[in-house]
C-alpha atoms as a PDB file:
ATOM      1  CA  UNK A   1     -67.430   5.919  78.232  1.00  0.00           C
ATOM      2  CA  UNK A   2     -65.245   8.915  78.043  1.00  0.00           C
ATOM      3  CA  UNK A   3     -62.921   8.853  81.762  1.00  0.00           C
ATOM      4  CA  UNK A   4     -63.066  12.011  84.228  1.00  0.00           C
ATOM      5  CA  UNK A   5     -60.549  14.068  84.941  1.00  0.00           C
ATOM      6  CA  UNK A   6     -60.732  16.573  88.062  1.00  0.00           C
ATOM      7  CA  UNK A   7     -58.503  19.249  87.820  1.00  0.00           C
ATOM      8  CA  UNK A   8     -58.135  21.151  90.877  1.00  0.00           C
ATOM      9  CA  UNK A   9     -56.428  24.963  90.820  1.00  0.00           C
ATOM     10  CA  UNK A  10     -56.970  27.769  91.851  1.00  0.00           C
ATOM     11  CA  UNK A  11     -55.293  29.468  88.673  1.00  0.00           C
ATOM     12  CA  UNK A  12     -58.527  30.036  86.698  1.00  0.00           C
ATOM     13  CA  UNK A  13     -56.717  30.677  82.940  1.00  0.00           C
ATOM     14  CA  UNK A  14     -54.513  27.243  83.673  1.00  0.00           C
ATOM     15  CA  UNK A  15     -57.719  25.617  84.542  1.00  0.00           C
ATOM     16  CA  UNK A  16     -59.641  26.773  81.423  1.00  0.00           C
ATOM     17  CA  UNK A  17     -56.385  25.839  79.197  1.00  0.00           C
ATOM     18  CA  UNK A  18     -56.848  22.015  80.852  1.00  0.00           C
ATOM     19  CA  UNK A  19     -60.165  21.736  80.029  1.00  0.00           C
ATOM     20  CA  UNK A  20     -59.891  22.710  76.912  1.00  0.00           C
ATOM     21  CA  UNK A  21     -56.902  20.374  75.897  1.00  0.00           C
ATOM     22  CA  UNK A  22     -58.465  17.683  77.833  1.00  0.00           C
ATOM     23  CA  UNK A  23     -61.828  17.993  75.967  1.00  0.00           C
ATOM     24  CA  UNK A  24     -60.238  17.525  72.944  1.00  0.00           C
ATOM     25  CA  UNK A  25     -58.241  14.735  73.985  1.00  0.00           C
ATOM     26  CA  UNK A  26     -62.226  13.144  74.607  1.00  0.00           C
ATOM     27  CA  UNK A  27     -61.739  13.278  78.208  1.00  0.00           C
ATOM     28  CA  UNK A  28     -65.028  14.704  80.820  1.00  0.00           C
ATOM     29  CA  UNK A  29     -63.324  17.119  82.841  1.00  0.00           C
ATOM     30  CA  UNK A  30     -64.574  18.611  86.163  1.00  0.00           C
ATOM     31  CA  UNK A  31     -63.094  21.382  87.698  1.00  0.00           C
ATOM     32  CA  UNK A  32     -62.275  22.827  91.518  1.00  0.00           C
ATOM     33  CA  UNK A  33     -61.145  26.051  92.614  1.00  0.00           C
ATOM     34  CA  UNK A  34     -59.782  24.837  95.959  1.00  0.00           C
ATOM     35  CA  UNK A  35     -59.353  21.358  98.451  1.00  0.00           C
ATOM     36  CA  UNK A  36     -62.491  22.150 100.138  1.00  0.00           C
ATOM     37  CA  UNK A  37     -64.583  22.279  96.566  1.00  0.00           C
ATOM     38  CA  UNK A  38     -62.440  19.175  95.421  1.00  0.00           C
ATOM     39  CA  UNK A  39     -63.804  16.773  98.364  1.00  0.00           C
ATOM     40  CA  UNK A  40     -66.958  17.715  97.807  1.00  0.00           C
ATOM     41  CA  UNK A  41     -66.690  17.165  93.658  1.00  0.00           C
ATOM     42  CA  UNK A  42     -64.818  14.155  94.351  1.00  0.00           C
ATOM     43  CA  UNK A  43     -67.701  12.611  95.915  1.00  0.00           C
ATOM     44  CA  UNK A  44     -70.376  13.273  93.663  1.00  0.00           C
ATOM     45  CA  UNK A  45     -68.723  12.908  90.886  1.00  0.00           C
ATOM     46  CA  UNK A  46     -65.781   9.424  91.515  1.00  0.00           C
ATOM     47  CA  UNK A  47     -63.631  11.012  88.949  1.00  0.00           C
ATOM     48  CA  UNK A  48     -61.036   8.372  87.555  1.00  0.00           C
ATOM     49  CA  UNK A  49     -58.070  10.537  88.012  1.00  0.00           C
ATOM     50  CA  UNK A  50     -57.112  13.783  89.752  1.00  0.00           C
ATOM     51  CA  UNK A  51     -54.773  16.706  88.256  1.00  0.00           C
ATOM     52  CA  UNK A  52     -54.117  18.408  91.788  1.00  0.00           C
ATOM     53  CA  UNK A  53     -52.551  22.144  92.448  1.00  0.00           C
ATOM     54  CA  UNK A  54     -50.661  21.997  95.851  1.00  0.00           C
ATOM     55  CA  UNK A  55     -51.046  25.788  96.788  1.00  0.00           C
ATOM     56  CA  UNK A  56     -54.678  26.845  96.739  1.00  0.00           C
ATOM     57  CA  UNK A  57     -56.451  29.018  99.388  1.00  0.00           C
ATOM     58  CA  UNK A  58     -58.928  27.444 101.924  1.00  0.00           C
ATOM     59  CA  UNK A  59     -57.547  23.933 101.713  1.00  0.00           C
ATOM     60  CA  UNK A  60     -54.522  23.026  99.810  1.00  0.00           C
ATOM     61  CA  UNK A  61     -53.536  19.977  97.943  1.00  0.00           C
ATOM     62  CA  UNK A  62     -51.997  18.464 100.770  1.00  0.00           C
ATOM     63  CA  UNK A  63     -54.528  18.370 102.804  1.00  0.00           C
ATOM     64  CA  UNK A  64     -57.462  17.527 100.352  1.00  0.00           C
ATOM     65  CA  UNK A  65     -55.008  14.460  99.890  1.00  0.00           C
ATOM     66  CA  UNK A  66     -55.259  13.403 103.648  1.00  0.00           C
ATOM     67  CA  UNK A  67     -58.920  13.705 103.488  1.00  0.00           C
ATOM     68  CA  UNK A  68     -59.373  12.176 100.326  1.00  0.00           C
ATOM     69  CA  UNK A  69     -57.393   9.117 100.376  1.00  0.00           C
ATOM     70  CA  UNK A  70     -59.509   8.090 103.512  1.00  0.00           C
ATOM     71  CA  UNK A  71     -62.273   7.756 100.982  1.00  0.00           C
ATOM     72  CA  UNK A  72     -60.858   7.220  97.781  1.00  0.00           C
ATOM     73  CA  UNK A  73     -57.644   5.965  96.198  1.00  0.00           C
ATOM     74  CA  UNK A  74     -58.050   7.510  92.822  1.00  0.00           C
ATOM     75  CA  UNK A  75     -55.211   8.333  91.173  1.00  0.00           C
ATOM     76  CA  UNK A  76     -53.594  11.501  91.502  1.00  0.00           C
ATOM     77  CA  UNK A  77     -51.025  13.648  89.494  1.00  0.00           C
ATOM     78  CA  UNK A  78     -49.531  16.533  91.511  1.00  0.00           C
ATOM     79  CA  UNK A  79     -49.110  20.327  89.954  1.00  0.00           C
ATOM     80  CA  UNK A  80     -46.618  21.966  91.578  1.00  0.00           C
ATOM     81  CA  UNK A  81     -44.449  25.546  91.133  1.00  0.00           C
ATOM     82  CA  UNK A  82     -42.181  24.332  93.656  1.00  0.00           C
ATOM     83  CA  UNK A  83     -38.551  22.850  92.880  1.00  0.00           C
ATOM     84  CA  UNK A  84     -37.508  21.742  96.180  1.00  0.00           C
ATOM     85  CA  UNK A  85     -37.145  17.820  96.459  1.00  0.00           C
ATOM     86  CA  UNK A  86     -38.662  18.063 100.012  1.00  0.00           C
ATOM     87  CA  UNK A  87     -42.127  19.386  98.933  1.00  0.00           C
ATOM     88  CA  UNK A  88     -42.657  16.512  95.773  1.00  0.00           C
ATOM     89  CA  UNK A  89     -41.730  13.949  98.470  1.00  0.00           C
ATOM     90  CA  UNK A  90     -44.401  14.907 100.470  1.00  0.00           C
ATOM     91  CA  UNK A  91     -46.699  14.616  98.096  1.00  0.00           C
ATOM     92  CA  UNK A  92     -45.780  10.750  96.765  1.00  0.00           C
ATOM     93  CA  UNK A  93     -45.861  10.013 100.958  1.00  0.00           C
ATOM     94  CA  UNK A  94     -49.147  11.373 100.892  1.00  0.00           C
ATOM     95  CA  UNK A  95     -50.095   8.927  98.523  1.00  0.00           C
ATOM     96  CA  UNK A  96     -49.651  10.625  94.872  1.00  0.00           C
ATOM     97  CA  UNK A  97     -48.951   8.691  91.763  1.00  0.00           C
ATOM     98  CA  UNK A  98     -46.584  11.248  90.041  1.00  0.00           C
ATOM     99  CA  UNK A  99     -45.856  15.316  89.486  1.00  0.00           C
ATOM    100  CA  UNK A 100     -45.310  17.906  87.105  1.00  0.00           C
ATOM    101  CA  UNK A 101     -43.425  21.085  87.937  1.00  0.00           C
ATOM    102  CA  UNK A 102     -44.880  24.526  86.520  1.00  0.00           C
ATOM    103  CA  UNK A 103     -44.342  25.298  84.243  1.00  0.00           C
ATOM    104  CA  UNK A 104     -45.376  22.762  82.026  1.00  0.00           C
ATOM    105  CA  UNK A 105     -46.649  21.756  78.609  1.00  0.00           C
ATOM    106  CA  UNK A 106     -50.057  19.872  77.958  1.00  0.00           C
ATOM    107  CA  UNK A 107     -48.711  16.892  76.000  1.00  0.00           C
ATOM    108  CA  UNK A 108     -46.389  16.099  79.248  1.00  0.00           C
ATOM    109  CA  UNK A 109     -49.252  16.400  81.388  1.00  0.00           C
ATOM    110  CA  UNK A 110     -51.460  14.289  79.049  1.00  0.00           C
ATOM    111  CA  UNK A 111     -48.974  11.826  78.756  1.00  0.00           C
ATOM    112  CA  UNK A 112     -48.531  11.500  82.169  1.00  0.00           C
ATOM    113  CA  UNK A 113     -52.361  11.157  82.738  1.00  0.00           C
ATOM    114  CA  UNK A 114     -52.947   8.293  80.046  1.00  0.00           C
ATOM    115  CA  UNK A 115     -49.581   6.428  81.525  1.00  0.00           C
ATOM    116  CA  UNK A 116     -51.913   6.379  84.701  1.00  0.00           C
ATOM    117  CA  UNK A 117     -54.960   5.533  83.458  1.00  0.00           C
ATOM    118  CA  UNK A 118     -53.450   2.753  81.321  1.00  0.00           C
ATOM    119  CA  UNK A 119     -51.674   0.905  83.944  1.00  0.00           C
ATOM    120  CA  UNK A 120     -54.859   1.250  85.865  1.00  0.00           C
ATOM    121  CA  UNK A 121     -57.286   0.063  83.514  1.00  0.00           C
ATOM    122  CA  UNK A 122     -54.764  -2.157  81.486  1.00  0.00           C
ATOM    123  CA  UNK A 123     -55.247  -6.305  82.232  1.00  0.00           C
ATOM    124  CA  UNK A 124     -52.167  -8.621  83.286  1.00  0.00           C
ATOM    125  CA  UNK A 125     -50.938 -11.682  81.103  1.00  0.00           C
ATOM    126  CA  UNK A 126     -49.743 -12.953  84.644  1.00  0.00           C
ATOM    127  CA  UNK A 127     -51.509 -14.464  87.182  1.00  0.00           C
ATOM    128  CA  UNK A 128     -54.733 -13.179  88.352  1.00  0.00           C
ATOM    129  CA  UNK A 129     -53.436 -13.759  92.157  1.00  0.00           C
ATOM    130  CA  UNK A 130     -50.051 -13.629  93.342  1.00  0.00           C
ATOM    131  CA  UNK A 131     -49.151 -15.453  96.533  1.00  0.00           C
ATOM    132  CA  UNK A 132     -45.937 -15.304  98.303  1.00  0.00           C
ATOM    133  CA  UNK A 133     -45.090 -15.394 102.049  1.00  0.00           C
ATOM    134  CA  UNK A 134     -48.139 -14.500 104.143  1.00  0.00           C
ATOM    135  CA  UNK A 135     -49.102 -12.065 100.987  1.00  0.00           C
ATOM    136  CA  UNK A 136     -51.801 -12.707  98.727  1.00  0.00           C
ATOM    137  CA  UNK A 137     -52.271  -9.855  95.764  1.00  0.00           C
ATOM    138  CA  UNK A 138     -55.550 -10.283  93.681  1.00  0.00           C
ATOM    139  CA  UNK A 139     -55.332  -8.344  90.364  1.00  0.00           C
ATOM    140  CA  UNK A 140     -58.760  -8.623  89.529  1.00  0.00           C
ATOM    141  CA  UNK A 141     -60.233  -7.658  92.692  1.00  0.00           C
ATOM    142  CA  UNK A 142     -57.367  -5.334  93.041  1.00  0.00           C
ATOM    143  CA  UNK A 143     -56.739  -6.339  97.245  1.00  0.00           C
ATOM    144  CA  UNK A 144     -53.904  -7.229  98.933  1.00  0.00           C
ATOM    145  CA  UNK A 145     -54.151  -9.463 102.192  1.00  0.00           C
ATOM    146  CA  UNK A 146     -51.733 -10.205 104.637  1.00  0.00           C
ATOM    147  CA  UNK A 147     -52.317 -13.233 106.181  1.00  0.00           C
ATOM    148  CA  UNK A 148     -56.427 -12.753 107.180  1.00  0.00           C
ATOM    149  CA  UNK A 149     -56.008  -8.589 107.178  1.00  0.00           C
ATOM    150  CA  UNK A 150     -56.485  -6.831 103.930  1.00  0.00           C
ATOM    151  CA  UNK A 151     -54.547  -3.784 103.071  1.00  0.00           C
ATOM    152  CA  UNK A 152     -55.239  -0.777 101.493  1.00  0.00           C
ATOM    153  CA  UNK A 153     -52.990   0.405  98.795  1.00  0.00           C
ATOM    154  CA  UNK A 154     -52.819   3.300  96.367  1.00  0.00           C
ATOM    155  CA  UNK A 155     -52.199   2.499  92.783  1.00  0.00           C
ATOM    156  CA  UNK A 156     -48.599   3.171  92.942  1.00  0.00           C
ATOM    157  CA  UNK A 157     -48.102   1.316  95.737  1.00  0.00           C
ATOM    158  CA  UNK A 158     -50.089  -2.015  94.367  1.00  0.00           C
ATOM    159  CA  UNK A 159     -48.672  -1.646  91.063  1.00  0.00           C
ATOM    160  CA  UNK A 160     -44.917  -1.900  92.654  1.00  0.00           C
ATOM    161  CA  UNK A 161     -46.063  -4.954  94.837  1.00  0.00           C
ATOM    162  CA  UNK A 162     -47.306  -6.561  92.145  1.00  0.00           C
ATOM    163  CA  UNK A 163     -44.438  -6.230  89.854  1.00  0.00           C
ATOM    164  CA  UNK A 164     -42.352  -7.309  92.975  1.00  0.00           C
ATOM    165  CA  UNK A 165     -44.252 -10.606  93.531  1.00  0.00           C
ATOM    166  CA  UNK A 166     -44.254 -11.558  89.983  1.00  0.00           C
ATOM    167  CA  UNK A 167     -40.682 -12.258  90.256  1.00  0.00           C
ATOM    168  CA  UNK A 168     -39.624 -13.230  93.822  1.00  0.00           C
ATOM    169  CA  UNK A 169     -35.969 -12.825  94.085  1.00  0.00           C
ATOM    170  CA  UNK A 170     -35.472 -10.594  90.747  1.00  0.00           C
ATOM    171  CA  UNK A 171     -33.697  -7.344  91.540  1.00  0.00           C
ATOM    172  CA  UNK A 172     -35.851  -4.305  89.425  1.00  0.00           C
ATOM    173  CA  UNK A 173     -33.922  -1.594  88.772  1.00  0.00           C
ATOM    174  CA  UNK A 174     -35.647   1.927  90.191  1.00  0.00           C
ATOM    175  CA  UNK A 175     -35.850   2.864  86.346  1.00  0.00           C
ATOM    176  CA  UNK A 176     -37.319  -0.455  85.235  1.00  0.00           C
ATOM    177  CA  UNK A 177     -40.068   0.230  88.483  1.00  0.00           C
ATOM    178  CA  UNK A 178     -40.670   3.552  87.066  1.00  0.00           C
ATOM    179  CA  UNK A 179     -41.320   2.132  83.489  1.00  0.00           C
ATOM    180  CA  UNK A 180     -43.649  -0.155  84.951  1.00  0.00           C
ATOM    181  CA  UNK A 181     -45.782   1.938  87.100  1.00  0.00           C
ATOM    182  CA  UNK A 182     -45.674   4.907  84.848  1.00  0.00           C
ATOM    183  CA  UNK A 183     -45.548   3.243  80.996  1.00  0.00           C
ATOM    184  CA  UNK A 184     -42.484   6.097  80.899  1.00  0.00           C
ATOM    185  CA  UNK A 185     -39.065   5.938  82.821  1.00  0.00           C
ATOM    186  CA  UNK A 186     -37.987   9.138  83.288  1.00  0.00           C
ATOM    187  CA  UNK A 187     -34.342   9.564  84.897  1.00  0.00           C
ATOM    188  CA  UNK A 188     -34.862  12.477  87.046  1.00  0.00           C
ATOM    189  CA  UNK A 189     -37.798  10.395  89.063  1.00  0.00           C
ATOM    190  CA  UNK A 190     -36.168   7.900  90.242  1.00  0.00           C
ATOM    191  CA  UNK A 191     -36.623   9.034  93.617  1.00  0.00           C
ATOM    192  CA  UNK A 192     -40.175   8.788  93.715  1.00  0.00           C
ATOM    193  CA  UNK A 193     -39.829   4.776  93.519  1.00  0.00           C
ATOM    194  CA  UNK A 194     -37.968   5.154  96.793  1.00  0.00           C
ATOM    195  CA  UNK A 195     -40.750   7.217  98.551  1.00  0.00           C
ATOM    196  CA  UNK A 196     -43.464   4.608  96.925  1.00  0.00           C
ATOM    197  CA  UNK A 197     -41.684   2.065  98.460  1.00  0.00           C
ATOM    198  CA  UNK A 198     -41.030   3.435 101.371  1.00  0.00           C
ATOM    199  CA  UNK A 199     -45.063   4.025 101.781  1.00  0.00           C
ATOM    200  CA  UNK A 200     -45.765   0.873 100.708  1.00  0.00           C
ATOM    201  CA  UNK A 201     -43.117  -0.789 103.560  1.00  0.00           C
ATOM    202  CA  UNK A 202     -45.013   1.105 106.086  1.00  0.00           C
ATOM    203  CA  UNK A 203     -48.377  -0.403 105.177  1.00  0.00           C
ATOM    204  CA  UNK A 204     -47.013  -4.338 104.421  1.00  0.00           C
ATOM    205  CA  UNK A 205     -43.797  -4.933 106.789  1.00  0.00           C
ATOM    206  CA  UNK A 206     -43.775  -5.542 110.722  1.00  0.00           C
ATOM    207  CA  UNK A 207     -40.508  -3.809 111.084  1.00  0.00           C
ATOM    208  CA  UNK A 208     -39.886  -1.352 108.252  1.00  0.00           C
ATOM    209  CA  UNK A 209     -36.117  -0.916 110.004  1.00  0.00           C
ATOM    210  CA  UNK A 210     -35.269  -4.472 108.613  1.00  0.00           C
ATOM    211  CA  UNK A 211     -37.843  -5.667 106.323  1.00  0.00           C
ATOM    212  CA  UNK A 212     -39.517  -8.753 105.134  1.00  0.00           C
ATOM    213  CA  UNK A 213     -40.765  -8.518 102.293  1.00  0.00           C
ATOM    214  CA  UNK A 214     -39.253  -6.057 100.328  1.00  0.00           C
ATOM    215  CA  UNK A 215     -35.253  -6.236  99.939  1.00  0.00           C
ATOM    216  CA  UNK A 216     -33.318  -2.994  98.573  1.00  0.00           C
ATOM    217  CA  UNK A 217     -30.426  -3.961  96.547  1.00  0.00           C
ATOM    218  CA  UNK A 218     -28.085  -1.157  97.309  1.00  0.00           C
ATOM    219  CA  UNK A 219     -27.021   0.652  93.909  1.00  0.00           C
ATOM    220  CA  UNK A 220     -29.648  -0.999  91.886  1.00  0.00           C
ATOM    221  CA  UNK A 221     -33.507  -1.147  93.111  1.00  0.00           C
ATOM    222  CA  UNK A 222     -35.316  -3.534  94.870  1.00  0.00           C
ATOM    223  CA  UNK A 223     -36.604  -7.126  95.067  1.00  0.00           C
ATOM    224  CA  UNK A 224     -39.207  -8.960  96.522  1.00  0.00           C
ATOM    225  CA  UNK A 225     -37.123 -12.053  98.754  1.00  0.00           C
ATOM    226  CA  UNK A 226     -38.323 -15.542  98.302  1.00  0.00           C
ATOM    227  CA  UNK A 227     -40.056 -17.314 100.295  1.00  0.00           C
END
């Protein structure tokens, strides 16, 4: 079964360009004008990944993120004409799994979407559950637990932690993170591993000013510490 994509913009040529490309590419596309449409498409239709414009009239990306991750955490790849650091940011702390800047060309985008979907729908030769600390990290049932409290994680963010756990101890570069969470390491991204896990301390650590769990190695990445 063929997955859907939702591509949300407001830019109705870019839009018709998508779906095209996608359609050929054998992907179901659905489409949304604006945030407001988008929550309402995103519930009737569950699509498996979201292509999301950030400046759309009546509700913009940003927002249709803050609604929507309270329901869903499906996947989302950010469209955006800005170039200012600041703006991307706040889209991966709002939960998104990656970004392309406008303009851009269709194979990046596509690329970018099957990296997504394949380290989504892709299975593990490790361990089904990972256990460390107070953490426990089911693969299959894709949940995290700490202690008796389950956590809720975007894609990113459980991707990371489970790369983490595998290895208590190892140091992972930010590039070697990227590779892992995106199939692709791209240099100039490196900073979105720091905003991931930066999210992803927020959700897991009781004091993300000197944390637990998750160690940074300073000029190389992070690590998960051993027990």
């Amino acid at each position: 079964m063929a997955n859907t994509i939702m591509v949300v913009d407001d830019e109705k040529r870019l839009v018709s360009l998508l779906e095209s490309y996608l359609d050929q590419e054998g992907f179901r596309v659905v489409k949304a004008s604006n945030g407001r449409e988008a929550l309402f498409l995103a519930r009737q239709e569950k699509p498996d990944l979201i292509v999301l414009d950030i400046m759309m009239p009546e509700m913009d990306g940003y927002e249709f993120m803050r609604l929507h991750r309270k329901e869903r955490n499906t996947p989302i790849i950010l469209l955006t004409a800005k170039v200012e650091d600041d703006d991307k940011v706040i889209g991966l702390e709002l939960g998104a799994d990656d970004y392309v800047t406008k303009p851009f060309r269709p194979r990046e985008l596509l690329a970018r979407i099957r990296a997504v979907l394949r380290r989504i729908g892709e299975t593990e030769p490790t361990a089904d559950v990972l256990r460390s600390a107070d953490i426990t990290l089911d693969r299959e049932g894709h949940t995290v637990k700490i202690g008796d409290e389950y956590v809720d994680l975007t894609p990113s963010e459980f991707d990371l932690l489970a790369t983490l756990m595998s290895a208590p101890g190892r140091t992972f570069s930010r590039l070697d993170l990227l590779d892992r969470i995106q199939g692709t390491a791209y240099e100039g991204y490196e900073r979105t591993i720091d905003v991931h896990i930066k999210n992803l301390r927020a959700k897991i650590e009781p004091d993300t000013r000197s944390p637990r769990y998750i160690k940074t190695v300073y000029g190389v990445g992070y690590r998960f510490a051993r027990e």
